[in-house]
Protein backbone atom coordinates (compact mmCIF):
# COMPACT_ATOMS: atom_id res chain seq x y z
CA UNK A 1 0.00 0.00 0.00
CA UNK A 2 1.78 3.44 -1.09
CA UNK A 3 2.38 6.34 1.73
CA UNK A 4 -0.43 8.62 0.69
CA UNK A 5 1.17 10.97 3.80
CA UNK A 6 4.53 11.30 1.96
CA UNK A 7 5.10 14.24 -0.40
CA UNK A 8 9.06 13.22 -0.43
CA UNK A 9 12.34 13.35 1.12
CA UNK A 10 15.48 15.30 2.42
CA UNK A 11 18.69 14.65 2.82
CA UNK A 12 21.33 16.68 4.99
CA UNK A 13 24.28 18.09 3.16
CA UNK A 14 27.09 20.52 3.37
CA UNK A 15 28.22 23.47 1.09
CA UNK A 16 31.21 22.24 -1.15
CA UNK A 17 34.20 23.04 -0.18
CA UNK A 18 37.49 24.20 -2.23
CA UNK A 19 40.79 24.01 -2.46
CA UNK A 20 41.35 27.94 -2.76
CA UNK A 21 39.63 28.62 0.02
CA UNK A 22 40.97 29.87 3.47
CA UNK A 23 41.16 27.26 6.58
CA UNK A 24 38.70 30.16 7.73
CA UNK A 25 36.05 29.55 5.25
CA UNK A 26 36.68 25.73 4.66
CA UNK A 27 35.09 25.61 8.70
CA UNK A 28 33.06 27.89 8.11
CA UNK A 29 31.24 26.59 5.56
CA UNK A 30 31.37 23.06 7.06
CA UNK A 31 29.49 24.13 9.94
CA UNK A 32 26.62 25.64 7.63
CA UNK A 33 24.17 22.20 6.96
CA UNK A 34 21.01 22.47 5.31
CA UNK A 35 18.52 19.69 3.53
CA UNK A 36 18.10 19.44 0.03
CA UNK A 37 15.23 16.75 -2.01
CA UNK A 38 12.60 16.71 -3.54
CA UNK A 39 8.62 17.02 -2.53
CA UNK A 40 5.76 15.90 -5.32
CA UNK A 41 2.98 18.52 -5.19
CA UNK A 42 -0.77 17.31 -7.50
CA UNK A 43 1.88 14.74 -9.68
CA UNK A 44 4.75 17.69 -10.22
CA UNK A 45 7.94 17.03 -8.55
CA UNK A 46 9.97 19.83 -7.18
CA UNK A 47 13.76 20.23 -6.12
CA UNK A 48 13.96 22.24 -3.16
CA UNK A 49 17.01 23.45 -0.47
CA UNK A 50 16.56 24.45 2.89
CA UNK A 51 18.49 26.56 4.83
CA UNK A 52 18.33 27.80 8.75
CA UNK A 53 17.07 31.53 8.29
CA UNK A 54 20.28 32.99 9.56
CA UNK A 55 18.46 36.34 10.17
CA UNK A 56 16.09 35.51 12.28
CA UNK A 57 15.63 37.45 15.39
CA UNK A 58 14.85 36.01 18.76
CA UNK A 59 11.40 36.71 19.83
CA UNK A 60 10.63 38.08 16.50
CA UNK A 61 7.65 35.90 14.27
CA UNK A 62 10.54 35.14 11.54
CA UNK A 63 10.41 31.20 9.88
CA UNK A 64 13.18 29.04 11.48
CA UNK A 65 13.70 27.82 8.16
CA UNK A 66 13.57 29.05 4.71
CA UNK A 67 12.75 26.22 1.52
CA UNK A 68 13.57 28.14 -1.84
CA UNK A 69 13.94 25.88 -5.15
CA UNK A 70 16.59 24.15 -6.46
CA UNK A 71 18.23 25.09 -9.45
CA UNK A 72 20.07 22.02 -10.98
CA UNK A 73 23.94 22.73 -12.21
CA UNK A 74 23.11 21.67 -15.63
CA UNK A 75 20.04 24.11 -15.86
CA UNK A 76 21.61 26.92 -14.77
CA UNK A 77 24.79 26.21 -17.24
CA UNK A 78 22.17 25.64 -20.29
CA UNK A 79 20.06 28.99 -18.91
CA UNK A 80 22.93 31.36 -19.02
CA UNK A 81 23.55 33.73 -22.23
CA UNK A 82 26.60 33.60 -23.58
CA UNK A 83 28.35 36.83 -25.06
């Protein structure tokens, strides 16, 4: 019997790190986690991030979290203008 309560899945990960940057922002960037997946909304699947809203004043009425969609790499390569 399928999971009717299931819209989909996330998965923890961590931004990439590079060679050229700093010890500084290699643990830096480590330390910043945030979920990425995808959810299925009436049959159309969506690729979503979300990230710990960083602004977020205590006391104030602010989201914890913030879910914005996921551009793939390859998209964004093919969506660019070249010049």
């Amino acid at each position: 019997m399928p999971d009717t309560q299931r819209i989909g899945a996330l998965w923890t990960k961590t931004p990439r790190v590079f060679d050229t940057d700093t010890p500084e922002e290699k643990a830096e960037k480590q330390s910043r986690k945030f979920l990425s997946g995808v959810i299925e909304i009436d049959e159309k699947k969506y690729s979503i991030v979300v990230f710990k809203n960083t602004y977020k004043e205590e006391g104030s009425n602010q989201p914890d979290y913030v879910i914005k969609n996921s551009v793939q790499r390859s998209q964004a390569e093919d969506d660019e203008v070249p010049f």
